[in-house]
Protein backbone atom coordinates (compact mmCIF):
# COMPACT_ATOMS: atom_id res chain seq x y z
CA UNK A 1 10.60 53.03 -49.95
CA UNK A 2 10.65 56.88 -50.40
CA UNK A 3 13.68 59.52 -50.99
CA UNK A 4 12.75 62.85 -49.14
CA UNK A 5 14.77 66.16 -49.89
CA UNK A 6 15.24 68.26 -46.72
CA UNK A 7 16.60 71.73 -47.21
CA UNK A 8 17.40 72.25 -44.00
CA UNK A 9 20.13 74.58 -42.73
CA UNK A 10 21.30 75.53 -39.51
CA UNK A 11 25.38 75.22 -40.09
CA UNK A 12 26.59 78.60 -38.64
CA UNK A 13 26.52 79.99 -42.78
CA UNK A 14 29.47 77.86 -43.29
CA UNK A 15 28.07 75.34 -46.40
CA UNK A 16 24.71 77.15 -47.07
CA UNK A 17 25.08 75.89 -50.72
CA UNK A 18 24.16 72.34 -49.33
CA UNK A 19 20.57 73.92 -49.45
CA UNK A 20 19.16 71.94 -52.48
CA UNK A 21 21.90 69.10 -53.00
CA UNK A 22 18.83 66.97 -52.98
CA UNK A 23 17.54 68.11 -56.39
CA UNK A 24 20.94 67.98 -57.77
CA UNK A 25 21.45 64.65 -56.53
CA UNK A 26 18.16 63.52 -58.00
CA UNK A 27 18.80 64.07 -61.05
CA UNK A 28 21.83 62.57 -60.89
CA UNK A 29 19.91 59.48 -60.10
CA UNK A 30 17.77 59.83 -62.67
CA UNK A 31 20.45 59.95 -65.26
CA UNK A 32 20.82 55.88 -64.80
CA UNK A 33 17.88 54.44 -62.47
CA UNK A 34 14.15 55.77 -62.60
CA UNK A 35 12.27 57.42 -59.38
CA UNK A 36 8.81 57.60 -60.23
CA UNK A 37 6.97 60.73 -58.66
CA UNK A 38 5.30 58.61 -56.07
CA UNK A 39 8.80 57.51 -54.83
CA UNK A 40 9.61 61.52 -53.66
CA UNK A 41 8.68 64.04 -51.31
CA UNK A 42 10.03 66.96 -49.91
CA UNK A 43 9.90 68.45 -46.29
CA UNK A 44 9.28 72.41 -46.99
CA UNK A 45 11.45 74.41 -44.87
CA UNK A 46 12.06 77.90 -43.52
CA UNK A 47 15.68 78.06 -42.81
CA UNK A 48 15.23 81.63 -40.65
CA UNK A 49 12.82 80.21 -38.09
CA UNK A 50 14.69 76.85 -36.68
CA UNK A 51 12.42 76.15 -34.68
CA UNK A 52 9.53 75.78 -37.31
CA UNK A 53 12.10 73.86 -39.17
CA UNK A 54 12.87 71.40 -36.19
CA UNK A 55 9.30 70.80 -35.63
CA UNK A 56 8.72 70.20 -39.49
CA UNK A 57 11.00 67.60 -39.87
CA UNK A 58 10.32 65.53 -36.69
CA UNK A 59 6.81 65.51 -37.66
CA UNK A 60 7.00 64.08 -41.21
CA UNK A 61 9.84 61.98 -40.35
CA UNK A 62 7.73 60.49 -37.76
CA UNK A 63 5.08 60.18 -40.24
CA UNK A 64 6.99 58.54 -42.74
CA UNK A 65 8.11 55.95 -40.30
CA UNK A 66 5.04 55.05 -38.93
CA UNK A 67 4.08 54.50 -42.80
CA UNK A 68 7.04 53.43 -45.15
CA UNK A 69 9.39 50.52 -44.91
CA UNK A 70 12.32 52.27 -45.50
CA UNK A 71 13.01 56.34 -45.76
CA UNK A 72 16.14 57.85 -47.99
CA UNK A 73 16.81 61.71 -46.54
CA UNK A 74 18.60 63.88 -48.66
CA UNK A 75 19.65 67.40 -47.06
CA UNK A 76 20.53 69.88 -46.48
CA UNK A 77 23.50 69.99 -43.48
CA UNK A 78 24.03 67.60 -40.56
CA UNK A 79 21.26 69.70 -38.55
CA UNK A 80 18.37 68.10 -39.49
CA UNK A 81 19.65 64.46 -38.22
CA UNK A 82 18.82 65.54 -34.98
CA UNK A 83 14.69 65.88 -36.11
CA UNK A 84 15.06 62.87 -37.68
CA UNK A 85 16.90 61.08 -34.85
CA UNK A 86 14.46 62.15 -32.54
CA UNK A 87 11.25 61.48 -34.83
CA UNK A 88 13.11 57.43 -35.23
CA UNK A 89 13.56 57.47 -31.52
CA UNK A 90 10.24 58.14 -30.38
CA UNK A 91 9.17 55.68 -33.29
CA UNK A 92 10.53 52.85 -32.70
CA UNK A 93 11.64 53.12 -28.99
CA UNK A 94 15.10 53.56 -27.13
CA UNK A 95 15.63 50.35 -26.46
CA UNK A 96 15.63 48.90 -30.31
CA UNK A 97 16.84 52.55 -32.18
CA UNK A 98 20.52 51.99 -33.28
CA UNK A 99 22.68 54.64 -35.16
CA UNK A 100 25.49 54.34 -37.68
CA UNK A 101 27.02 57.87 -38.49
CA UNK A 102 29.71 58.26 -40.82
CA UNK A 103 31.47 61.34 -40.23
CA UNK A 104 35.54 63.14 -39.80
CA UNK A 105 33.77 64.72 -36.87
CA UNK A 106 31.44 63.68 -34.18
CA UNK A 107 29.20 66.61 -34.08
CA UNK A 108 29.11 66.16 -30.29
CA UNK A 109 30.04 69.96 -29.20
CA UNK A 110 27.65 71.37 -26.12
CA UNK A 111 24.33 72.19 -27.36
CA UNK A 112 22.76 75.06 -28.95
CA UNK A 113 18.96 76.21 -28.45
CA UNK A 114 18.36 74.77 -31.57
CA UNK A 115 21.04 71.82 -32.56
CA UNK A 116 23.82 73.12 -35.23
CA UNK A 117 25.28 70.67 -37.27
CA UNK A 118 28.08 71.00 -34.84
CA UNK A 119 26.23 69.18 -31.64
CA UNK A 120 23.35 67.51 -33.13
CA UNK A 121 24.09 64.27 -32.24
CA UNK A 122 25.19 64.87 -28.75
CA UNK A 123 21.46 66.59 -28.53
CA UNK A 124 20.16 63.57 -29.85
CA UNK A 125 21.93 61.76 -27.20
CA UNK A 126 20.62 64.09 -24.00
CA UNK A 127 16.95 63.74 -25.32
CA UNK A 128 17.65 59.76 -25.05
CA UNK A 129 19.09 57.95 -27.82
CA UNK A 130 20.82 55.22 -26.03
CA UNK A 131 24.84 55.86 -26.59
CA UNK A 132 25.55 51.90 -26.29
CA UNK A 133 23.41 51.98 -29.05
CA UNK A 134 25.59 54.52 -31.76
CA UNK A 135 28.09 53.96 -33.64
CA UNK A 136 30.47 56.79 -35.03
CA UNK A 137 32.59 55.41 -37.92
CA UNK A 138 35.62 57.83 -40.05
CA UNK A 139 36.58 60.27 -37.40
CA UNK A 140 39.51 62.36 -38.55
CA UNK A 141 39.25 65.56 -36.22
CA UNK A 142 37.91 65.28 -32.44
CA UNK A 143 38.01 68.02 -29.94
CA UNK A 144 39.15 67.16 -26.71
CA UNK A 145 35.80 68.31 -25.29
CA UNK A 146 34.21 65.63 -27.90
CA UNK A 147 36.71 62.85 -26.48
CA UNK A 148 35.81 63.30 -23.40
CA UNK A 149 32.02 62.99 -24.30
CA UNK A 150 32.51 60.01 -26.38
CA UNK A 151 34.34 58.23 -23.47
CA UNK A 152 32.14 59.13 -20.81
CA UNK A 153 29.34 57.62 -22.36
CA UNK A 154 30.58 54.71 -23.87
CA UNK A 155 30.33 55.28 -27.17
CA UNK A 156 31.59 53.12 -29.98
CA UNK A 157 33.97 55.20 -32.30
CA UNK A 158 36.71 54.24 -35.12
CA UNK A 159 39.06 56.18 -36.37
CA UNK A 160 39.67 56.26 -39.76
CA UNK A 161 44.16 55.54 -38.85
CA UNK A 162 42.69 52.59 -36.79
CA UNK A 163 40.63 50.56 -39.12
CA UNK A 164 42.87 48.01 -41.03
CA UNK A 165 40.10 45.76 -42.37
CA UNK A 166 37.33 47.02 -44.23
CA UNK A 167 35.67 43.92 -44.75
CA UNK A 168 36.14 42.71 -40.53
CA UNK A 169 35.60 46.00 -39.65
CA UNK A 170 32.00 46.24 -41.34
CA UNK A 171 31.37 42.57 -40.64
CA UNK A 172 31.37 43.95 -37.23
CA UNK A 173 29.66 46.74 -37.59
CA UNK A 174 26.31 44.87 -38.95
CA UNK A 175 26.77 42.15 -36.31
CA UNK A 176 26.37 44.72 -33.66
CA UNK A 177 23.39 46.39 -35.18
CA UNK A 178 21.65 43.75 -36.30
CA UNK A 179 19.57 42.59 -33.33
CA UNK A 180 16.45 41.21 -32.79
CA UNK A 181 13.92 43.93 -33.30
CA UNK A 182 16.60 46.40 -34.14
CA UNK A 183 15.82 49.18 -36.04
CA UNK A 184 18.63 51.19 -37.90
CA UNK A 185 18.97 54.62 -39.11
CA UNK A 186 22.48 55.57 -40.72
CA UNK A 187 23.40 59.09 -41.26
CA UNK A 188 26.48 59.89 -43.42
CA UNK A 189 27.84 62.91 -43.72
CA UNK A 190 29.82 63.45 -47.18
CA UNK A 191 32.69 64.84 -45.41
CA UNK A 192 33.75 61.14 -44.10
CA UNK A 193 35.03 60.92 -47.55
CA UNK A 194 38.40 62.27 -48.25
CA UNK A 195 37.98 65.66 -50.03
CA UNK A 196 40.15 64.64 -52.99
CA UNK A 197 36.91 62.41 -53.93
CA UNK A 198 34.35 64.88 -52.47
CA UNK A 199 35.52 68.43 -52.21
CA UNK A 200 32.31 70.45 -52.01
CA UNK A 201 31.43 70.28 -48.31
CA UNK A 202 32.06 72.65 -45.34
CA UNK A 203 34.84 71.15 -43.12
CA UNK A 204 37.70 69.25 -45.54
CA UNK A 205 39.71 66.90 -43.22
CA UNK A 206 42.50 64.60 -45.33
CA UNK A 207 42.69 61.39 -44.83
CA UNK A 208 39.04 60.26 -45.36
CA UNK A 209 37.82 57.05 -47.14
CA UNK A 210 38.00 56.75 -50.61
CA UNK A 211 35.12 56.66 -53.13
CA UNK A 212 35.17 52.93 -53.76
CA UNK A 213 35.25 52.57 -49.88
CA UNK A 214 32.21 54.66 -48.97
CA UNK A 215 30.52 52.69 -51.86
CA UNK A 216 31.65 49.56 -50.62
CA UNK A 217 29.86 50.33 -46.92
CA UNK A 218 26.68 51.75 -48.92
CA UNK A 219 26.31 48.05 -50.57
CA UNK A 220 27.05 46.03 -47.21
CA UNK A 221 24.95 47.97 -45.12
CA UNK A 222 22.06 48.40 -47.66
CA UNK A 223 21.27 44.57 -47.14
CA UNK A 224 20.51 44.90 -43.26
CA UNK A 225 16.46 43.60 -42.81
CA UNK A 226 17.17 45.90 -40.07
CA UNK A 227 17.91 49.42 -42.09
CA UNK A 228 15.00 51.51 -42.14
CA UNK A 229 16.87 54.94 -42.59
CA UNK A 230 19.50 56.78 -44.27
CA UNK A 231 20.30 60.27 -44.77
CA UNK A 232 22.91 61.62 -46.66
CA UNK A 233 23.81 65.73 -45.86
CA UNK A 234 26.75 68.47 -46.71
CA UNK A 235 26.68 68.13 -49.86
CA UNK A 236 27.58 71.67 -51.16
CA UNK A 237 25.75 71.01 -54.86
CA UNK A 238 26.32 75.24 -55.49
CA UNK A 239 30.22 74.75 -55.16
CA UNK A 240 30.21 71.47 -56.78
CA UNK A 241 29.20 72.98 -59.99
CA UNK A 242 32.88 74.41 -60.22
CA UNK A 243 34.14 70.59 -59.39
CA UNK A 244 32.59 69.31 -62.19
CA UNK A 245 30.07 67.54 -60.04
CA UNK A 246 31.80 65.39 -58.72
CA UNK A 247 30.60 65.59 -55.24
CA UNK A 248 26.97 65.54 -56.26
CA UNK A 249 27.65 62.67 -58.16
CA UNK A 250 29.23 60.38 -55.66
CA UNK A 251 26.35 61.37 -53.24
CA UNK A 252 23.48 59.80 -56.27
CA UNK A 253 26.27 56.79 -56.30
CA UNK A 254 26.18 55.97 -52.72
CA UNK A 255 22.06 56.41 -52.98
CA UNK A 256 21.99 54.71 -55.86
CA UNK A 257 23.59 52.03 -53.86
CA UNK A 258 21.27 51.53 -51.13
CA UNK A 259 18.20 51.67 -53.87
CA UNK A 260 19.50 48.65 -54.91
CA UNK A 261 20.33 47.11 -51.95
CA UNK A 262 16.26 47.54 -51.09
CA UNK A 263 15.19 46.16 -54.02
């Protein structure tokens, strides 16, 4: 197992404080569990040529799959999912890749040159990641351009009104991903959670899950044989620092979390 900060930005300068959330959730960590040295890495970035950046971060993500057993991403925004997507796709195949994202939004605008953390995951999709195969869990906001994406192509979402049962609804959720030869990469984006418990991000949308319930899906899904990924992104660590850290410190919880889980 290996964390792996990711400074990568390419959010339209709408949360550019999310920048190094990953040393700021660190040592969050560290303030209750020890990460040895050998346990991190980081992926250096240039955040003005995003193409350099792309290439970066599919490369060592593809690296670190072909060598770890399971990979913790800190970034950085939503953007540099799609690298990592990609890098896990090409990894382990399109046939046994399967994605969890927790997010208010789907991310699933028409894509850029280079994927903004707007579209990444309908990118993701176009290059061939399987849509039978994702799973978009918290939605709050969709476009109707997004809708129409999502229904075209089959694609598993829940919105946050419609789930009544935490505890079916994730039962589900790990039954569906938990295949024979699956592979699993979950991406959560810290704006699934309602901003009353995380309000340093870029797009607030009430209504989110609460701390304890975000928690609560960290420790169930953590025990899939099946997980081999996680990121966690949009953490905005800069404007945290007038929220008494509270953000920050929810995002080293939910790691914290999965750490365990591994163990």
């Amino acid at each position: 197992m290996i964390v792996v900060k990711i400074p990568g930005l390419n959010n339209l300068n709408t949360n550019n404080g999310c920048r190094n959330a990953g040393n700021a959730i660190i040592h969050e960590i560290k303030a209750f569990r020890d990460i040895s040295a050998t346990e991190l890495e980081e992926i250096h970035v240039d955040n003005s040529n995003l193409n350099e950046q792309n290439k970066l971060i599919y490369e060592n993500s593809k690296k670190l799959f072909e060598t770890q057993d399971k990979v913790i991403f800190l970034g950085g925004d939503h953007s540099i999912s799609y690298s990592i997507g990609k890098a896990f796709l090409d990894t382990f195949g399109k046939k046994d890749s399967y994605l969890i994202v927790f997010d208010a939004h789907p991310d699933l605008m028409p894509a850029m040159k280079e994927p903004t953390h707007e579209e990444w995951l309908r990118e993701l999709i176009e290059q061939g990641f399987a849509p039978e195969n994702v799973i978009l869990v918290g939605l709050r906001k969709i476009e109707l351009e997004e809708r129409q994406f999502l229904d075209k192509n089959e694609i598993r979402y829940y919105e946050l009104n419609k789930i009544d049962n935490f505890d079916i609804f994730c039962d589900g959720v790990m039954e569906f991903v938990n295949k024979v030869n699956s592979k699993v990469y979950i991406s959560i984006d810290i704006d699934v959670v309602d901003p009353a418990f995380a309000p340093s991000t870029g797009y607030l949308e009430p209504g989110g899950l609460s701390s304890r319930e975000i928690l609560y899906f960290a420790k169930r899904l953590s025990k899939l044989r099946s997980l081999m990924a996680i990121d966690l992104v949009e953490i905005d660590s800069e404007n945290d620092k007038c929220n008494n850290n509270i953000t920050v410190k929810l995002g080293a919880k939910i790691i914290n979390e999965f750490l365990c889980g591994f163990k």
